[in-house]
N, C-alpha and C. Protein backbone atom coordinates (compact mmCIF):
# COMPACT_ATOMS: atom_id res chain seq x y z
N UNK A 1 8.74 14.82 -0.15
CA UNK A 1 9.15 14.40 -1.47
C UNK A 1 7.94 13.86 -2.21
N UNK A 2 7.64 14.22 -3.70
CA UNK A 2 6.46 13.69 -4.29
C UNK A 2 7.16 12.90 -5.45
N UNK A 3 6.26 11.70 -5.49
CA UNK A 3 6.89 10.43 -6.06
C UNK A 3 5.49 10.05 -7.03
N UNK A 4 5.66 9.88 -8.19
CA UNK A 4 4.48 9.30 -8.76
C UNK A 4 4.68 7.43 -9.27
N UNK A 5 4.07 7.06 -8.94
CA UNK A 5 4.24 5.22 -8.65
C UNK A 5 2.98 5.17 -9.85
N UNK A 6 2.46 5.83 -10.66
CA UNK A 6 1.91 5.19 -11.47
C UNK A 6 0.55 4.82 -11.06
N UNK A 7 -0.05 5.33 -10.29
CA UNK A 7 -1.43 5.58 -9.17
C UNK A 7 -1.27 4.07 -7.87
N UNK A 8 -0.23 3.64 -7.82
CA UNK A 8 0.21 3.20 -6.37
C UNK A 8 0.57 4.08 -5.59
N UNK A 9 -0.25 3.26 -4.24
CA UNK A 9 0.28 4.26 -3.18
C UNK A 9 1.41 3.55 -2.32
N UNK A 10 2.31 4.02 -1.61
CA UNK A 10 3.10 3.71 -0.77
C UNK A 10 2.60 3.36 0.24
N UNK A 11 3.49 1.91 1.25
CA UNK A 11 2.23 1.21 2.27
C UNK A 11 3.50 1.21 3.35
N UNK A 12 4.93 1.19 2.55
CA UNK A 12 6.12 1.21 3.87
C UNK A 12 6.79 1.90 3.12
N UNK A 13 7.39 2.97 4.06
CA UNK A 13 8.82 3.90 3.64
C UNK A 13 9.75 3.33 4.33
N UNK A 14 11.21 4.17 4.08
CA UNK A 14 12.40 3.66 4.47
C UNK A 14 12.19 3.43 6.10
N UNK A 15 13.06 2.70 6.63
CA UNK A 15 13.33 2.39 8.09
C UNK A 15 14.64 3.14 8.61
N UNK A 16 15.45 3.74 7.19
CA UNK A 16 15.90 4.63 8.59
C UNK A 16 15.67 6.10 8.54
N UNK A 17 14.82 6.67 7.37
CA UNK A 17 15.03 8.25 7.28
C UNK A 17 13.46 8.54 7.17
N UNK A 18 12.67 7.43 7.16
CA UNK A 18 11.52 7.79 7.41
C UNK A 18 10.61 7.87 5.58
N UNK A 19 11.68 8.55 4.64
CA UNK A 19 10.94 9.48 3.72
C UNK A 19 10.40 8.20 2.65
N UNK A 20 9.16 8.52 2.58
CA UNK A 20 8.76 7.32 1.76
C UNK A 20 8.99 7.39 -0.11
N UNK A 21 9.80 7.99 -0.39
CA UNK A 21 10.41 8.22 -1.70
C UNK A 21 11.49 7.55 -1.66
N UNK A 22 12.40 7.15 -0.74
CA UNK A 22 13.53 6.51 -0.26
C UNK A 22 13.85 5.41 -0.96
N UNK A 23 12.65 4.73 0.19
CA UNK A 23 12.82 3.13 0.25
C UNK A 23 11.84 2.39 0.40
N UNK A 24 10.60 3.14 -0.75
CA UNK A 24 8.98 2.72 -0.42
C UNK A 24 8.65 0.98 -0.72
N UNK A 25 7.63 0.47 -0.28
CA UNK A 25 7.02 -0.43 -1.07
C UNK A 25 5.32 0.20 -1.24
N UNK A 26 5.07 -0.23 -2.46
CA UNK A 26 3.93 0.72 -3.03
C UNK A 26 3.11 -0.26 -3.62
N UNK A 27 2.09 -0.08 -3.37
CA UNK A 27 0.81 -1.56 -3.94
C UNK A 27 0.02 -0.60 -4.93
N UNK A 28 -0.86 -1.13 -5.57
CA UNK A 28 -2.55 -0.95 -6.23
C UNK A 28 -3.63 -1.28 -5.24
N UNK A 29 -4.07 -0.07 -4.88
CA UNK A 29 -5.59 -0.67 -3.60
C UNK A 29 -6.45 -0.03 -4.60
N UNK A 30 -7.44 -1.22 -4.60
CA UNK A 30 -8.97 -1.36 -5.95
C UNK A 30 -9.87 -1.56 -4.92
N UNK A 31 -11.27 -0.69 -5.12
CA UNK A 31 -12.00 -1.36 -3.92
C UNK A 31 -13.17 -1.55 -4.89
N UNK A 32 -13.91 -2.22 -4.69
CA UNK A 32 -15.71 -2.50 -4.99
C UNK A 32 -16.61 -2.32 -3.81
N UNK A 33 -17.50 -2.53 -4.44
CA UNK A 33 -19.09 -2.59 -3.39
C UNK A 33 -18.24 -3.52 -2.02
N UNK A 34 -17.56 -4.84 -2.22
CA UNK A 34 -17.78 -5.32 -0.99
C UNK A 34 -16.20 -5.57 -0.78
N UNK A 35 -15.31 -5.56 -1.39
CA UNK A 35 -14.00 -6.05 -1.62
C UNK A 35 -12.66 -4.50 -1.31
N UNK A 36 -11.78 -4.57 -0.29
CA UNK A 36 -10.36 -4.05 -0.97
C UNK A 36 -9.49 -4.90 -1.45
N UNK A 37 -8.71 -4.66 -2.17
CA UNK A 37 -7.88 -5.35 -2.86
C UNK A 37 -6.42 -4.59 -3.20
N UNK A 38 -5.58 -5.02 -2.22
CA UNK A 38 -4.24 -4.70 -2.44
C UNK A 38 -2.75 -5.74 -3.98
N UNK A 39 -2.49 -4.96 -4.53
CA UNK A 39 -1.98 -6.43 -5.62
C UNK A 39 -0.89 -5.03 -6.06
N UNK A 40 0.03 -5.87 -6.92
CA UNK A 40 0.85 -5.03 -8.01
C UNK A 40 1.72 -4.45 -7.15
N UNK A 41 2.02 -5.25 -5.72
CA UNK A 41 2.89 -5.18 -5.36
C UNK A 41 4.35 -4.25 -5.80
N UNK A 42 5.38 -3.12 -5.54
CA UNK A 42 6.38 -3.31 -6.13
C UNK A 42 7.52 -2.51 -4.99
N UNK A 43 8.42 -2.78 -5.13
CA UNK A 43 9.63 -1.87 -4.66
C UNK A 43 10.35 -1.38 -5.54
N UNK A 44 10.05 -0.25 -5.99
CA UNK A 44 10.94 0.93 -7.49
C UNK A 44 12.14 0.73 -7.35
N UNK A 45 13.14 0.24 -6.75
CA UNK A 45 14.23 0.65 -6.69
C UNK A 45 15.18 -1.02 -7.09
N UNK A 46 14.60 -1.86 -6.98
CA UNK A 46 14.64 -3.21 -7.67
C UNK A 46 13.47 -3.98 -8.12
N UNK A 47 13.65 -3.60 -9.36
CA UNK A 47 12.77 -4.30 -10.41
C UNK A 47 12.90 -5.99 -9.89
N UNK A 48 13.92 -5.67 -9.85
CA UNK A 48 14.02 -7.87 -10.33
C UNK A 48 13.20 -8.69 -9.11
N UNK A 49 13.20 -8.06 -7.91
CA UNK A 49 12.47 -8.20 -6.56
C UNK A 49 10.72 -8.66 -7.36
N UNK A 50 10.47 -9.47 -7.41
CA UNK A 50 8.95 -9.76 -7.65
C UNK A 50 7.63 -10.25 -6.80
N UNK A 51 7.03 -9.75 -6.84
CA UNK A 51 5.74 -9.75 -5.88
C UNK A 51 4.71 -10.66 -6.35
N UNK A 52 4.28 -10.71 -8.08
CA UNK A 52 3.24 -11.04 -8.63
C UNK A 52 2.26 -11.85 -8.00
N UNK A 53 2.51 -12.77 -7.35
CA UNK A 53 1.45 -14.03 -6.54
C UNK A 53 1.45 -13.12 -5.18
N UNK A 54 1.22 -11.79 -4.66
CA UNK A 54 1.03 -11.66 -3.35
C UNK A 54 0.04 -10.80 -3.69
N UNK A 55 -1.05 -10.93 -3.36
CA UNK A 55 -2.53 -9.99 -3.18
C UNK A 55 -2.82 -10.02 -1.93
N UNK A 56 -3.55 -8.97 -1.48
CA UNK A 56 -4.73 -9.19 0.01
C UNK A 56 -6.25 -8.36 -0.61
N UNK A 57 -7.14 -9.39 0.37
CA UNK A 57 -8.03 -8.61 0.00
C UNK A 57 -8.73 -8.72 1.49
N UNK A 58 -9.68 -7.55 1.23
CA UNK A 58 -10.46 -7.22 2.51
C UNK A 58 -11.77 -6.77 2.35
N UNK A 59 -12.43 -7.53 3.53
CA UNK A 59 -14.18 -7.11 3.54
C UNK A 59 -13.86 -5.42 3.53
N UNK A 60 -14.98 -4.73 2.48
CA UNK A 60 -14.74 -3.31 2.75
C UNK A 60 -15.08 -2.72 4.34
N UNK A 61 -16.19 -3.33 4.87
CA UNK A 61 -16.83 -2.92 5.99
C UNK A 61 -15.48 -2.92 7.35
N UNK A 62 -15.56 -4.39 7.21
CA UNK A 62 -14.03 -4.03 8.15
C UNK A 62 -12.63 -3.52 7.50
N UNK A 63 -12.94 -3.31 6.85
CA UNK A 63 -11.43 -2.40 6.14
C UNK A 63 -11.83 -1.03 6.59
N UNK A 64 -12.82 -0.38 6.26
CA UNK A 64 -13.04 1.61 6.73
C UNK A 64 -13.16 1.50 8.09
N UNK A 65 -13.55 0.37 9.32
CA UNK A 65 -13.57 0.32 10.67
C UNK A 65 -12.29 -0.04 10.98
N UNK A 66 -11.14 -0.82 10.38
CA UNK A 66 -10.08 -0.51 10.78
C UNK A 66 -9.23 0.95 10.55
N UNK A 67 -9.77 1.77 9.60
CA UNK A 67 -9.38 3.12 9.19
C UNK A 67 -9.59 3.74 10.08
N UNK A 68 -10.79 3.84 10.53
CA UNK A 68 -11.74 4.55 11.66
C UNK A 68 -10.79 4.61 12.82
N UNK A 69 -10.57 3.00 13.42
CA UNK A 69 -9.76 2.63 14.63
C UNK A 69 -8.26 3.51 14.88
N UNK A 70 -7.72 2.93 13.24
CA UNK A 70 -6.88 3.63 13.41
C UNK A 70 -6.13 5.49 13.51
N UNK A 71 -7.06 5.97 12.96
CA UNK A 71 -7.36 7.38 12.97
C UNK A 71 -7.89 8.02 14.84
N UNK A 72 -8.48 7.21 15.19
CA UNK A 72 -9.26 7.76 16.66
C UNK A 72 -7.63 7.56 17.19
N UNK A 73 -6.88 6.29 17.43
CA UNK A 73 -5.98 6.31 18.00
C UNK A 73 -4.82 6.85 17.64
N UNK A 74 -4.58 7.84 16.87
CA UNK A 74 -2.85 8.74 16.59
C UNK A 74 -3.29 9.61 17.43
């Protein structure tokens, strides 16, 4: 299923059918020279659900070595 979130990507799909058009939650990941930055939080399917005060951010270096990690191990 292709879903456009407005250049968010989906970070959890549904829990019981899997399809992440379902029952996504979908962030904004911004990266810089040294920073990721997850924010803009949302779940499409209830607006009123609000996120605004939840960001993460991450050293880039260990952010692409957790990518790495996780990729060697599927």
């Amino acid at each position: 299923m292709y879903c456009d979130w407005d250049g968010k990507v989906p970070i959890l799909a549904c829990s019981s059918c899997g399809e992440e058009g379902c029952w996504p939650m979908v962030v904004r990941i911004s990266v810089t020279e040294k920073v990721v930055s997850w924010a803009d939080f949302e779940q499409p399917h209830r607006a009123e659900w609000e996120y605004r005060d939840l960001t993460f951010r991450f050293d880039l270096t260990e952010y692409e070595a957790s990518l790495v990690k996780a990729a060697r191990s599927m």
